[in-house]
Each structure stands twice: as C-alpha cells, then as structure tokens.
N, C-alpha and C. Protein backbone atom coordinates (compact mmCIF):
# COMPACT_ATOMS: atom_id res chain seq x y z
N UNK A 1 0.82 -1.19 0.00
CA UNK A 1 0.00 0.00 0.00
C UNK A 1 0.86 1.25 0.00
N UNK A 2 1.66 1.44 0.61
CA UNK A 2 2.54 2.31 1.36
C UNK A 2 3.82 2.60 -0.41
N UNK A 3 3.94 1.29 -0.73
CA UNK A 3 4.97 1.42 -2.19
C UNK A 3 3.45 2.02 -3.69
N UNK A 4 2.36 1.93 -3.31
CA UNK A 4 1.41 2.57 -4.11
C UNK A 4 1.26 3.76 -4.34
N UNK A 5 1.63 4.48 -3.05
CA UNK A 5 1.47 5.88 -3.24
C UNK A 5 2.52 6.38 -3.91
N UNK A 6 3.65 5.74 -4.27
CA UNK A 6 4.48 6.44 -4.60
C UNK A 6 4.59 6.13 -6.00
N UNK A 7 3.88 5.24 -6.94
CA UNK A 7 4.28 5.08 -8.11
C UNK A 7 2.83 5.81 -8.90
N UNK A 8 3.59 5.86 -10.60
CA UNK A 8 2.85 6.67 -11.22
C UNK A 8 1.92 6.33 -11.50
N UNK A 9 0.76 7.40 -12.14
CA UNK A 9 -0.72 6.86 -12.36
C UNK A 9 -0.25 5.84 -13.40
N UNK A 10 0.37 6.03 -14.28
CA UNK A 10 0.78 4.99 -15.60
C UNK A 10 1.16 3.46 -14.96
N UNK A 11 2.34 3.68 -13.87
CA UNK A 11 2.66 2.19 -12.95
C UNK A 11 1.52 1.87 -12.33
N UNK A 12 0.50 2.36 -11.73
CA UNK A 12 -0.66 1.90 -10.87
C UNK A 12 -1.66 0.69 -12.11
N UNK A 13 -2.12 1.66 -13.27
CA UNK A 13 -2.76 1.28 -14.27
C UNK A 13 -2.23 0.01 -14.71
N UNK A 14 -0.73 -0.31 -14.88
CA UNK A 14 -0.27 -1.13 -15.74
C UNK A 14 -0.87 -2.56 -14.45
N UNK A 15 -0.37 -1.93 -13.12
CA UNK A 15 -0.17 -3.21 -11.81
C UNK A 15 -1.94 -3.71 -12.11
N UNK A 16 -2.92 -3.22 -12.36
CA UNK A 16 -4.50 -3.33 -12.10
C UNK A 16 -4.80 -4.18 -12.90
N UNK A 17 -4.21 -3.79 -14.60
CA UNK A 17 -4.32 -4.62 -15.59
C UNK A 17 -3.88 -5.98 -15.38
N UNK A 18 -2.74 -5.62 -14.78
CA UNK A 18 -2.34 -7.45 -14.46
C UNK A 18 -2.69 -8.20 -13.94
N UNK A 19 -3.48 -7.16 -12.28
CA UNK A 19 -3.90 -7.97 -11.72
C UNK A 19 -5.73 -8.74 -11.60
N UNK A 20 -6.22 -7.17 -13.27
CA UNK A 20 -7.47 -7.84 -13.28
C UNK A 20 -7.58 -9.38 -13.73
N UNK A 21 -6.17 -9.31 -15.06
CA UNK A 21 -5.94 -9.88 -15.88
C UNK A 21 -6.12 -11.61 -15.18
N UNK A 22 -4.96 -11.79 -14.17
CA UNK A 22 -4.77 -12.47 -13.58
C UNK A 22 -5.93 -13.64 -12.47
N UNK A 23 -7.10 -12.70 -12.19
CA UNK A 23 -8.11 -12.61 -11.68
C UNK A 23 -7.87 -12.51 -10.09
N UNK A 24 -7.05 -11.88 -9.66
CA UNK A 24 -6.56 -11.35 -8.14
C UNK A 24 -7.00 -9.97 -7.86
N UNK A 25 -7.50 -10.23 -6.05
CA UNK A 25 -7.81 -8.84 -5.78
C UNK A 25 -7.53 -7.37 -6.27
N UNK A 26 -7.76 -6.59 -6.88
CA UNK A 26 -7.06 -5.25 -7.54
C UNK A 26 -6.61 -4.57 -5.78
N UNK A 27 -6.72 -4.49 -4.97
CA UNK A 27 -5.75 -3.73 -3.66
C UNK A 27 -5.74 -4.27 -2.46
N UNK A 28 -5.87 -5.86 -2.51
CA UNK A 28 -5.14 -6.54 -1.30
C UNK A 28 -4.67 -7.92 -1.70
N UNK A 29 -3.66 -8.42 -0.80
CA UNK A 29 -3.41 -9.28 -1.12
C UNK A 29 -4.43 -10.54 -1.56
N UNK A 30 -4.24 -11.51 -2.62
CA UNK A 30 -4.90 -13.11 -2.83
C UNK A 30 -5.54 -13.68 -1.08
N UNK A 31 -6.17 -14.34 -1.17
CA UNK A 31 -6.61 -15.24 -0.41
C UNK A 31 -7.15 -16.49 -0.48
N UNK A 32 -6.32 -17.35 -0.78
CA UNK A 32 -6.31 -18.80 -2.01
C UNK A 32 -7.51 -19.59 -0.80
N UNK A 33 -8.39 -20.37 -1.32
CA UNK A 33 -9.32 -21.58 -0.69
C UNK A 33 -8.07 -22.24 -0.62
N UNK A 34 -7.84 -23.29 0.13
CA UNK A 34 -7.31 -24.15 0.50
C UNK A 34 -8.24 -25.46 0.90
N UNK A 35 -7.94 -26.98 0.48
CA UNK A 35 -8.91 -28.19 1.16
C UNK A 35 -7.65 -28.77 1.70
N UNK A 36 -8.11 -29.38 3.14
CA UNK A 36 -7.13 -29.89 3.38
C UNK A 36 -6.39 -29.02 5.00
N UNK A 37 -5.74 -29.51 5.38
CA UNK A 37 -4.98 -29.35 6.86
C UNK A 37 -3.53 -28.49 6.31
N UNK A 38 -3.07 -27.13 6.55
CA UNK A 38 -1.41 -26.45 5.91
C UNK A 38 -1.62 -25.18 7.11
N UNK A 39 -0.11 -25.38 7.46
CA UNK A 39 0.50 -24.35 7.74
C UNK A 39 0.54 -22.94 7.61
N UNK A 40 0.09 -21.49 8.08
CA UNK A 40 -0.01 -20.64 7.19
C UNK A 40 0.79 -19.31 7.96
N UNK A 41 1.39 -18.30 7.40
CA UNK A 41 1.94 -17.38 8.57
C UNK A 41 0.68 -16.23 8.26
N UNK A 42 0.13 -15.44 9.32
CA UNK A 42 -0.48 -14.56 9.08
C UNK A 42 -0.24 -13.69 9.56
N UNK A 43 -0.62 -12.29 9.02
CA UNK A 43 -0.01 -10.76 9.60
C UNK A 43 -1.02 -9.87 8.81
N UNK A 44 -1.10 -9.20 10.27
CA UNK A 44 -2.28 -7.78 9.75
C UNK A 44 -1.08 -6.29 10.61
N UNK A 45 -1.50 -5.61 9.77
CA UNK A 45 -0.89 -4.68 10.03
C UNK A 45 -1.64 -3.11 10.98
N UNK A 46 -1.91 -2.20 11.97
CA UNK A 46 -2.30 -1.13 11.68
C UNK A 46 -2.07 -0.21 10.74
N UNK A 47 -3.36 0.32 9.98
CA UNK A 47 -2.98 1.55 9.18
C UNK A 47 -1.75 2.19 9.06
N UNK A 48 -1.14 2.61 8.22
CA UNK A 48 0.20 3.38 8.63
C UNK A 48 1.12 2.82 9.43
N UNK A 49 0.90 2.15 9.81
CA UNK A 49 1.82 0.74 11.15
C UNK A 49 1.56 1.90 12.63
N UNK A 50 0.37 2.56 12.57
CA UNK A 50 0.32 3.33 13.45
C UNK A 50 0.70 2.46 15.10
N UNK A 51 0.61 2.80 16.16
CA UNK A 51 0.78 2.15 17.23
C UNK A 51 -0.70 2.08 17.71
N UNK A 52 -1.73 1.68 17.61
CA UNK A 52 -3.30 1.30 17.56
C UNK A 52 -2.80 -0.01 19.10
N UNK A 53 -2.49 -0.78 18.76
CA UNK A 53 -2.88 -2.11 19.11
C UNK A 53 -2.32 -1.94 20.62
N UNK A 54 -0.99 -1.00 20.65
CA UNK A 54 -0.33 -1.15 22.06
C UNK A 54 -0.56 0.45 22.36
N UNK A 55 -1.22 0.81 22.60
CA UNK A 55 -2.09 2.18 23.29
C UNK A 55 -1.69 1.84 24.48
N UNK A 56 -2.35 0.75 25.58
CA UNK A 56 -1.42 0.78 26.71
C UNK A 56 -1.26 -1.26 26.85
N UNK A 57 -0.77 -1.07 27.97
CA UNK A 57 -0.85 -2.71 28.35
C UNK A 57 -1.86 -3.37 28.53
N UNK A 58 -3.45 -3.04 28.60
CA UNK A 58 -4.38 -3.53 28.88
C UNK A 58 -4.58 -4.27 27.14
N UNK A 59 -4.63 -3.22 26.36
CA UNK A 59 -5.18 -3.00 25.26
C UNK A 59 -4.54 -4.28 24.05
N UNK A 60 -3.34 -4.01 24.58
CA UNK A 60 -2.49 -5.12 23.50
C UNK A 60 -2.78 -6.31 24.35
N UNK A 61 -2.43 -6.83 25.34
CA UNK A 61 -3.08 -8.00 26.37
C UNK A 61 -4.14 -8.27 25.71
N UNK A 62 -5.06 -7.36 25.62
CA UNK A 62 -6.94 -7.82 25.10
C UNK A 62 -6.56 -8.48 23.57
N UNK A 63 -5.86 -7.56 23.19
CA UNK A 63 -5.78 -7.85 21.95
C UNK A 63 -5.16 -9.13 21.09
N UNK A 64 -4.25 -9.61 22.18
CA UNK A 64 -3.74 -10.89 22.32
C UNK A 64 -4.43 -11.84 22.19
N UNK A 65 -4.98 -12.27 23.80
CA UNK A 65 -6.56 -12.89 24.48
C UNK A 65 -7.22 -13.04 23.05
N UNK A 66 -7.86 -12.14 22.57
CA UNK A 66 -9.06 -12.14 21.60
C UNK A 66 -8.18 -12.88 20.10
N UNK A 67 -6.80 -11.98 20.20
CA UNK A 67 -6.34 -12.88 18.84
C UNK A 67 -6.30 -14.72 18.98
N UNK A 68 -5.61 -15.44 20.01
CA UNK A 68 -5.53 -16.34 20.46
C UNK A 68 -7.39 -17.31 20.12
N UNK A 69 -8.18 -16.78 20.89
CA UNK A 69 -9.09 -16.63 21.29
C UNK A 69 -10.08 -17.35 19.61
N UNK A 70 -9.43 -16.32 18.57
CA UNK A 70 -10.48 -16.94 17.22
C UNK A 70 -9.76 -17.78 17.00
N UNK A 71 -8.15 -18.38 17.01
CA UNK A 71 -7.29 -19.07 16.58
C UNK A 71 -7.74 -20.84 17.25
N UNK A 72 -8.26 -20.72 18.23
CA UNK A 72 -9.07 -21.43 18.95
C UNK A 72 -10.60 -22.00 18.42
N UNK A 73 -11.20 -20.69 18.23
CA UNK A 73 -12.87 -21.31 18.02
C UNK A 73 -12.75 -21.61 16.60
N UNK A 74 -11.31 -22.29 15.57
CA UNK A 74 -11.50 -23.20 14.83
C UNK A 74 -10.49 -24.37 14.87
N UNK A 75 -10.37 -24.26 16.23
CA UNK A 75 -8.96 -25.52 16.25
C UNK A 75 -7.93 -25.64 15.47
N UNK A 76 -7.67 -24.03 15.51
CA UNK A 76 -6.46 -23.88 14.93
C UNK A 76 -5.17 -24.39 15.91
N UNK A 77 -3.77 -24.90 15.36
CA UNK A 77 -2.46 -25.17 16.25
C UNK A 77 -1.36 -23.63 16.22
N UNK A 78 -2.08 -23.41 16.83
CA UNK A 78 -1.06 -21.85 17.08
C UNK A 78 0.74 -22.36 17.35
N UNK A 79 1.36 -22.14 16.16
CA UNK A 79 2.76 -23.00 16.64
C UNK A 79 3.42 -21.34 17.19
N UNK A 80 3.45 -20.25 16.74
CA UNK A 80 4.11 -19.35 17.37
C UNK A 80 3.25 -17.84 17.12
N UNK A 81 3.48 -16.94 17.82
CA UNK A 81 2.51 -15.46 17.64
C UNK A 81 3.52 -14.65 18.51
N UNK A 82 3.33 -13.16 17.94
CA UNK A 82 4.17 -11.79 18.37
C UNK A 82 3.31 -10.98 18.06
N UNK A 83 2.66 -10.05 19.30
CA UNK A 83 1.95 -9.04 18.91
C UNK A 83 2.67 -7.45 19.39
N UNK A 84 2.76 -6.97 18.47
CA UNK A 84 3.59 -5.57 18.82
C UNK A 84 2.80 -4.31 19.03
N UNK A 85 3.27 -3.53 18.81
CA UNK A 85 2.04 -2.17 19.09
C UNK A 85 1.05 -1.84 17.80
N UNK A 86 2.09 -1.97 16.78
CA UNK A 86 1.16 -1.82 15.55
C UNK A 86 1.42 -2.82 14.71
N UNK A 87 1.24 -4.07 14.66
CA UNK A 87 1.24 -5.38 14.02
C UNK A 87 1.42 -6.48 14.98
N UNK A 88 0.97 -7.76 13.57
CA UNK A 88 1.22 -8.79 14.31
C UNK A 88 1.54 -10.14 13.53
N UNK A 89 1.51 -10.91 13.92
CA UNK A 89 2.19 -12.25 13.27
C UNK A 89 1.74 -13.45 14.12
N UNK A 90 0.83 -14.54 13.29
CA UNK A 90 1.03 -15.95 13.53
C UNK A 90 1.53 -16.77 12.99
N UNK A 91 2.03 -17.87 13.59
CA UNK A 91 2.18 -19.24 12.60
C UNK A 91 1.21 -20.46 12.83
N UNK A 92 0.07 -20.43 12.25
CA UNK A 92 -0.73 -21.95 12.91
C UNK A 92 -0.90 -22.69 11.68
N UNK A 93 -1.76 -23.62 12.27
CA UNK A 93 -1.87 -24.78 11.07
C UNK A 93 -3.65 -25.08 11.26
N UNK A 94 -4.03 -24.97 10.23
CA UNK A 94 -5.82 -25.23 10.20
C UNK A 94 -6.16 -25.68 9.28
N UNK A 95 -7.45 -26.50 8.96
CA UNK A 95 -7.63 -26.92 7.72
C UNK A 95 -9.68 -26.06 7.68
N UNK A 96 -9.39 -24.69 8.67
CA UNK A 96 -10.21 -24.05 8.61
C UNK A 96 -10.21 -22.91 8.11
N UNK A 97 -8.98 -22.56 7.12
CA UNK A 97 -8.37 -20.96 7.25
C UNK A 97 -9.54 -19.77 6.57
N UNK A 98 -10.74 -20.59 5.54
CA UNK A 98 -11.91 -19.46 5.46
C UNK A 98 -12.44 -18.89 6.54
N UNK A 99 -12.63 -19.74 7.43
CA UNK A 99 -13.55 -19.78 8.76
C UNK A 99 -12.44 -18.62 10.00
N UNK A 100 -11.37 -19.01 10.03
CA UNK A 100 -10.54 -18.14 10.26
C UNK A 100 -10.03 -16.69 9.97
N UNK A 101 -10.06 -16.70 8.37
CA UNK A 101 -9.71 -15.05 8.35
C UNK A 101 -11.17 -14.53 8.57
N UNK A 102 -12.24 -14.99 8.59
CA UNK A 102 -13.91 -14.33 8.52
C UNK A 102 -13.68 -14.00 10.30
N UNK A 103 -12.98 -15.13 11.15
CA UNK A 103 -12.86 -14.43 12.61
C UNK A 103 -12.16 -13.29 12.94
N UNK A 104 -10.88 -13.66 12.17
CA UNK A 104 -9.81 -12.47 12.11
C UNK A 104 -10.55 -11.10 12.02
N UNK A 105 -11.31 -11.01 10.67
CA UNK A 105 -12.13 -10.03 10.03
C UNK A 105 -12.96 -9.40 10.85
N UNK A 106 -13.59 -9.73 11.51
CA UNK A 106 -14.69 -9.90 12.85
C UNK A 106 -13.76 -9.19 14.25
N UNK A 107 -12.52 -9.38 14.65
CA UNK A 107 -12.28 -9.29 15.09
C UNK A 107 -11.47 -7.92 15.12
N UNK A 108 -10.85 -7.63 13.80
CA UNK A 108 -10.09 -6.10 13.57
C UNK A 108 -11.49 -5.44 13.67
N UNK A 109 -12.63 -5.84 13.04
CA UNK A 109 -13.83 -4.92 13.10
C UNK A 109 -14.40 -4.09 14.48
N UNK A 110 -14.20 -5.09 15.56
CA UNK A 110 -14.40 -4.93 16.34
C UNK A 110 -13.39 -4.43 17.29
N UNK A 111 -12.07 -4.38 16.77
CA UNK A 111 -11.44 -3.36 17.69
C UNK A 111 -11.20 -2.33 17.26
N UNK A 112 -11.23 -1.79 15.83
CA UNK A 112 -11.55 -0.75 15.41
C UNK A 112 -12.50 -0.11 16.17
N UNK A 113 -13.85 -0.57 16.11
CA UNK A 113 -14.79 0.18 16.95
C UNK A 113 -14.51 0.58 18.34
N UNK A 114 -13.80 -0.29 18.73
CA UNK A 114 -13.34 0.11 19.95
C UNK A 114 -12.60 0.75 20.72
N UNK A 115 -11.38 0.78 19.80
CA UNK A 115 -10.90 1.70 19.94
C UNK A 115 -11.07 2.97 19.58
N UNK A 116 -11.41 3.02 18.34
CA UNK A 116 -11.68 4.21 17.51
C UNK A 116 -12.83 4.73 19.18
N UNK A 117 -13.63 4.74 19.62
CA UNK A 117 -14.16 5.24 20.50
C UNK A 117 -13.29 5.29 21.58
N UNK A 118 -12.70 4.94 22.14
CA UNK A 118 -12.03 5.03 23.45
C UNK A 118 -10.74 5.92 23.01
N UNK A 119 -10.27 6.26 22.12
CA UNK A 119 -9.61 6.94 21.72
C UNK A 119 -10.52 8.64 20.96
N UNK A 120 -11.58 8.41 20.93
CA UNK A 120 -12.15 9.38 20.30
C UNK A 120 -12.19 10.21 18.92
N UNK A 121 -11.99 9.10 18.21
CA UNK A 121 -11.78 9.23 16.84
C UNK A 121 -12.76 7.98 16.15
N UNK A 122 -14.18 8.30 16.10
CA UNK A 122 -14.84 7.52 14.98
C UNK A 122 -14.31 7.65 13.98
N UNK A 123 -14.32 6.76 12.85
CA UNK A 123 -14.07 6.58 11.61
C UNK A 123 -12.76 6.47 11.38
N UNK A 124 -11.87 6.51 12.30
CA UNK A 124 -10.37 6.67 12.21
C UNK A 124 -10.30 4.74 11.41
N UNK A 125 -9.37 5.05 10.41
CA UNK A 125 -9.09 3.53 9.67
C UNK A 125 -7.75 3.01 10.81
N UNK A 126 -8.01 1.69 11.03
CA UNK A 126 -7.35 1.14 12.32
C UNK A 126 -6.30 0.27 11.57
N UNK A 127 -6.62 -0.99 10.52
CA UNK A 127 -5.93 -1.65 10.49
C UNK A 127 -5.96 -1.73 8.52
N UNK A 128 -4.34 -2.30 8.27
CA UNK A 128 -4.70 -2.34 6.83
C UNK A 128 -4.72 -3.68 6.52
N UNK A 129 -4.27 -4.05 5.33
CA UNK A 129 -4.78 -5.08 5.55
C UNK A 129 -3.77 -6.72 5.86
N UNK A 130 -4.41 -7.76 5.63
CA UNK A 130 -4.47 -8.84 6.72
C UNK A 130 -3.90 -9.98 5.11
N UNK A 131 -3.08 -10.56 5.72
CA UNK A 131 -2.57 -11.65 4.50
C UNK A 131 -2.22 -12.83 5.03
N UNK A 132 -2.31 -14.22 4.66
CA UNK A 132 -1.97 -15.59 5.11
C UNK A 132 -1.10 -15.97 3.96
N UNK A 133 -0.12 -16.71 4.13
CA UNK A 133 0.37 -17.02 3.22
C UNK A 133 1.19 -19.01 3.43
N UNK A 134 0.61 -19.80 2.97
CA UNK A 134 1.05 -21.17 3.18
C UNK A 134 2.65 -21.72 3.61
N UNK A 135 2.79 -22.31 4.61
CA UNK A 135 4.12 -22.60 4.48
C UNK A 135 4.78 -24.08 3.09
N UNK A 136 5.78 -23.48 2.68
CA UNK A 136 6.04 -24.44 1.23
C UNK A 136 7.02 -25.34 1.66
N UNK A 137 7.50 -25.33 2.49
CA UNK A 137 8.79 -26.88 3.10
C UNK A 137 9.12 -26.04 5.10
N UNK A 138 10.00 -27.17 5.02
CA UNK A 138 10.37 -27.55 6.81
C UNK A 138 11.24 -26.04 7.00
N UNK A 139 12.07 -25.79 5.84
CA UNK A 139 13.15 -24.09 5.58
C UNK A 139 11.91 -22.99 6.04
N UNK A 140 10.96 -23.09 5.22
CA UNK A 140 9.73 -21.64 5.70
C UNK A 140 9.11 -21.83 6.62
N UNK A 141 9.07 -23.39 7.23
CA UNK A 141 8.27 -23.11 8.41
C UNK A 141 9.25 -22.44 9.42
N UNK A 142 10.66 -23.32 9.76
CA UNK A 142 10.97 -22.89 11.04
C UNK A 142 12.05 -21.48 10.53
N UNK A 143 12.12 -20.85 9.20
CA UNK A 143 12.53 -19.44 9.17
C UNK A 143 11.22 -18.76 9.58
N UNK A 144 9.75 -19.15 9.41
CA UNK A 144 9.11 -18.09 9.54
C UNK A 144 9.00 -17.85 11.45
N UNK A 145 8.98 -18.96 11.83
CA UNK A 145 8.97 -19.41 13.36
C UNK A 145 10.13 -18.34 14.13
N UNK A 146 11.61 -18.54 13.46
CA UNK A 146 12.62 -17.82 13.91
C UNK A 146 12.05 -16.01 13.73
N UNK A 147 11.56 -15.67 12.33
CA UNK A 147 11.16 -14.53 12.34
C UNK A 147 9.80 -13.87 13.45
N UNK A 148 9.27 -15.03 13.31
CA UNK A 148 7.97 -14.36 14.54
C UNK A 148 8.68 -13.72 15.86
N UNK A 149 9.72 -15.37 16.56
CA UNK A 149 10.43 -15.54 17.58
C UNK A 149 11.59 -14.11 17.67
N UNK A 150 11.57 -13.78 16.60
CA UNK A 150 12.52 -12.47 16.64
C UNK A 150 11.70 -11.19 16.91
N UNK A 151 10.92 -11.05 16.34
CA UNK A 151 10.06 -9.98 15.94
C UNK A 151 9.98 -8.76 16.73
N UNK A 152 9.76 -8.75 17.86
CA UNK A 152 9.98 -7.85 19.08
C UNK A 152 11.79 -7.59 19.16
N UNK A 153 12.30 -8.34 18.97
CA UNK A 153 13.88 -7.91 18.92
C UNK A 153 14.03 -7.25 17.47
N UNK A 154 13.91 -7.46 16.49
CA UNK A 154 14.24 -7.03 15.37
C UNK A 154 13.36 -5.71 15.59
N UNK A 155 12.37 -5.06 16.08
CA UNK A 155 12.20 -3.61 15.89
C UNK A 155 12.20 -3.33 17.49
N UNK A 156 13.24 -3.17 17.68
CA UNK A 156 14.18 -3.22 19.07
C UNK A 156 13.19 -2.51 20.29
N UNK A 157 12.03 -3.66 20.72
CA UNK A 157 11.10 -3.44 21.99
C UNK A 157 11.70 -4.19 23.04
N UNK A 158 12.26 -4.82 21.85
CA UNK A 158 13.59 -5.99 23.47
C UNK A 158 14.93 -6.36 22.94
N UNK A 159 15.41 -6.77 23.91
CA UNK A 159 16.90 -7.46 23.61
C UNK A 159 16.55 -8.72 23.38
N UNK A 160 16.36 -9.49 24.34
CA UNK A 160 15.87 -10.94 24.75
C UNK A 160 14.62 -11.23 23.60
N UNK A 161 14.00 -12.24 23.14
CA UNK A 161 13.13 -13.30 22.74
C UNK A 161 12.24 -13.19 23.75
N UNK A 162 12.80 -13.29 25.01
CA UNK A 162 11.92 -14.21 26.48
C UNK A 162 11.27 -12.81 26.69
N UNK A 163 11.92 -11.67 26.87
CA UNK A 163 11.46 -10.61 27.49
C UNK A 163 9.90 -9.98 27.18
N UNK A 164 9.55 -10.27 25.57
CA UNK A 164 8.27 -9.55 25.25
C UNK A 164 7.29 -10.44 25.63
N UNK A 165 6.56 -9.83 26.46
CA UNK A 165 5.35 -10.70 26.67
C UNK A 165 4.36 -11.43 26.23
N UNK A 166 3.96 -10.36 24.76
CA UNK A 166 3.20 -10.36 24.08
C UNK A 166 3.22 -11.01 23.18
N UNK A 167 4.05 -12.40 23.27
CA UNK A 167 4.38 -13.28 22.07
C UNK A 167 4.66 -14.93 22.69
N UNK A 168 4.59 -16.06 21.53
CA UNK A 168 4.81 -17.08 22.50
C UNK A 168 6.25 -17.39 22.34
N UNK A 169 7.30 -16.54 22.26
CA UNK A 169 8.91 -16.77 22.22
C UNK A 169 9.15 -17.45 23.91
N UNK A 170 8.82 -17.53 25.21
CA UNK A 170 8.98 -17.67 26.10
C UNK A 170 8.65 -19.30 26.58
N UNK A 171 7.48 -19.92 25.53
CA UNK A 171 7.08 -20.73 25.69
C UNK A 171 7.65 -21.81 24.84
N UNK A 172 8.40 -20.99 23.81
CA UNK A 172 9.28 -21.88 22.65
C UNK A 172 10.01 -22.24 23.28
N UNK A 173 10.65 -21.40 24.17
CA UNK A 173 12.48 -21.81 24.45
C UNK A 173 12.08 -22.52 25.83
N UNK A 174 10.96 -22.54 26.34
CA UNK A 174 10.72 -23.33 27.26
C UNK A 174 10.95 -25.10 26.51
N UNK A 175 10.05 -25.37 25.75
CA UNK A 175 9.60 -26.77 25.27
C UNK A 175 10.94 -27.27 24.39
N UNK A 176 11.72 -26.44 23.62
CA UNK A 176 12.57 -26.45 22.87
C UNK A 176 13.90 -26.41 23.98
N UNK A 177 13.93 -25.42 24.88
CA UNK A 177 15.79 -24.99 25.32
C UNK A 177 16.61 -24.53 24.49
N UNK A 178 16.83 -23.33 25.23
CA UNK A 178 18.16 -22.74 24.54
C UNK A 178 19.06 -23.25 23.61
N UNK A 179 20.03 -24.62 23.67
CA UNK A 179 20.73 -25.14 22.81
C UNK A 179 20.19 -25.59 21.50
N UNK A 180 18.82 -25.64 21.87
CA UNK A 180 17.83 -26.43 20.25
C UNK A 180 17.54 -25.34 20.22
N UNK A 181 16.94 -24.01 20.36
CA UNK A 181 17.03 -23.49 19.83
C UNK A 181 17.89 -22.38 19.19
N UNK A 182 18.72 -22.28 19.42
CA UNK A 182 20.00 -21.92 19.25
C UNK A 182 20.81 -22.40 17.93
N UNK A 183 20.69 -23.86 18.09
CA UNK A 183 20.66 -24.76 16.75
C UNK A 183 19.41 -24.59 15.61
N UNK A 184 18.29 -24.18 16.01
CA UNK A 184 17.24 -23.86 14.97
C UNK A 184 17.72 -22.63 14.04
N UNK A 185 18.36 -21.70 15.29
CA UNK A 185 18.50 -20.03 14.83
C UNK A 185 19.13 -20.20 13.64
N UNK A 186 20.62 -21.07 14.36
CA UNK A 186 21.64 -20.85 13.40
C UNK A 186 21.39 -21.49 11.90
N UNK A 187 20.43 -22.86 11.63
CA UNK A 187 19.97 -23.68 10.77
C UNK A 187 19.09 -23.50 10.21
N UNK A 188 18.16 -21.83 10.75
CA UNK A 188 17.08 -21.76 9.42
C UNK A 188 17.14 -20.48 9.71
N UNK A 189 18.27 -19.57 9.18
CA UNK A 189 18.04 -18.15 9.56
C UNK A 189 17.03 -17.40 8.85
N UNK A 190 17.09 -16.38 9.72
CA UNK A 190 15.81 -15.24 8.76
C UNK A 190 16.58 -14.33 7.62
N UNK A 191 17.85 -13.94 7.71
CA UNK A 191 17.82 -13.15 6.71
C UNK A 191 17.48 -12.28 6.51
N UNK A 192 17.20 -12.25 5.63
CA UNK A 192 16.18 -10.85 5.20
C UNK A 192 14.70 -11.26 4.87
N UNK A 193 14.71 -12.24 5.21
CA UNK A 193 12.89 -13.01 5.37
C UNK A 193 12.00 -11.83 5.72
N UNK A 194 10.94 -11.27 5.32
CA UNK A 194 9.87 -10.47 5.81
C UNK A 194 10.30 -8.78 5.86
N UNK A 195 11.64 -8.69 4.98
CA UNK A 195 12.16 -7.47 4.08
C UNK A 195 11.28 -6.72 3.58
N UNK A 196 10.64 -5.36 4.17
CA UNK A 196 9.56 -4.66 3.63
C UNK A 196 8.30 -5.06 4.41
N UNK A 197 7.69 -5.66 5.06
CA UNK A 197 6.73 -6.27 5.83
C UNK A 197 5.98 -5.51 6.43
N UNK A 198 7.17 -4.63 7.67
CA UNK A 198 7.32 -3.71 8.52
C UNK A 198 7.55 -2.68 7.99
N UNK A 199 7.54 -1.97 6.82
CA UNK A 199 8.64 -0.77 6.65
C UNK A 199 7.29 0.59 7.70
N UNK A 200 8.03 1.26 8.38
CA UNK A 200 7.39 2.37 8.81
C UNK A 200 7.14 3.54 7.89
C-alpha cells in the first residue's frame, strides 16, 4: 500500500491490468481456498503501522486474548505469535483458514470500533490489511517461526526473545531450550525473510 502511493498513475494502471488480468484482488493481497490441513503465517498490520494495538498494556493484552481466542474457536495449532504495538504475526496450522480469516475479520472490526471510540476518533481507519500465506517446506516453516520468535527484537522493543510478553517466544524456548534453539537459529536463519513487511 505504502509502495502505491508512490508510483505513477501509468505504474498503478499497468499493476490493475495485471492484476485484473490475472483474476486477483485489484488492492489486497490473494486469499487462495485451501482443502485440506497447511500451515499458514499470518499478519495484519495497523494503518500506517500506526501504534493502535499497544495504546497501553491492557489494550495489546486484550488484543492478544481475543487474537488467540479466534485461533481457537477453529482448532487452529497456534505453533508461534508476536503481537507488537502496531502489528502482528502468527504461525498456525488449520484446515479451517476461510472460517478463520472471517474471525480475524470480525475481530479487527471490532477493535476498530473500539478503539476508535475510546480513543475518540470515529471513523479513524485502524488496520490495513491482513494476508496468510502457506508454508512451502520444513526451511519456511521454522525461518518463519525464527522470524515471529525475533520480531519484538528485530524492531528493538527488546533485547531478549523471552522478554516480550506479548508473544509465545517464552514458551518456545521453554519446550525447545536454549541449545535447540540456538541450533534452529543458526539452521534456518531469517535473513532478510519479511524485508519490507514492517517498513514504517
């Protein structure tokens, strides 16, 4: 969205054509049906990557709870999650993922409203938008895992993995240990995995 504004009406036109062409959303990402049980990483962003979500500690906590919460009412396997002030990131596995982003959907809706009032700004746009994307081998699952597990360190809210609350990095290195994971880090790095994702 953010690389849209900056290209020309001529580059916008050409991207629409392709993507009428193609038969993909014209301004958000695909959202493929899937049959079947897969892996998927998901991430919604606030508007502008504004800081919406972590207003204070109650707010991102709720926001947690409730994310967790739909990841659940389809028996989804939440393998890892990082929620920051203005984004967020899962890794689960469902063979419900329509039924899922319609909760997801349901759920930015509803904290939009909610916040947008407790903050005092009706109509204020809260979140942009929301993308899943399948994991394709054992390399993307546990790079995307390492990237979640980083996530709060890489836009420096912590030093530590363990330290952010708001994520299940604490519970990894619990079940896993330091030395395995340590050995994961070094054996499926991130890289530049999720390059542009975040850009502020």
């Amino acid at each position: 969205m953010y690389k849209w504004r900056k290209l020309t009406k001529a580059q916008q036109e050409r991207i629409l054509r392709d993507r009428k062409f193609h038969y993909l959303p014209w301004h958000r990402p695909p959202h493929l049906d899937f049959i079947g049980s897969f892996t998927f990483i998901i991430t919604a962003a606030c508007f502008e990557h504004r800081q919406m979500i972590g207003k204070s500690v109650e707010r991102i906590a709720d926001f947690e709870s409730q994310l967790l919460d739909a990841c659940a009412a389809v028996g989804a396997k939440v393998y890892a999650w990082c929620v920051l002030p203005n984004h967020y990131h899962l890794l689960a596995r469902t063979d419900r993922i329509k039924e899922l982003r319609k909760l997801l959907g349901q759920l930015h809706g509803r904290t939009s409203r909610t916040w947008n009032q407790e903050d005092g700004e009706v109509g204020r746009k809260v979140w942009c938008n929301y993308f899943d994307r399948e994991m394709k081998s054992d390399r993307h699952y546990w790079a995307s895992l390492n990237y979640i597990n980083n996530n709060a360190v890489q836009h420096e809210y912590v030093e530590h993995w363990q330290e952010w609350p708001y994520s299940s990095a604490h519970i990894y290195l619990e079940e896993f240990g330091r030395e395995e994971a340590a050995r994961i880090w070094r054996d499926y790095p991130v890289l530049d995995y999720g390059k542009g994702w975040d850009v502020y």
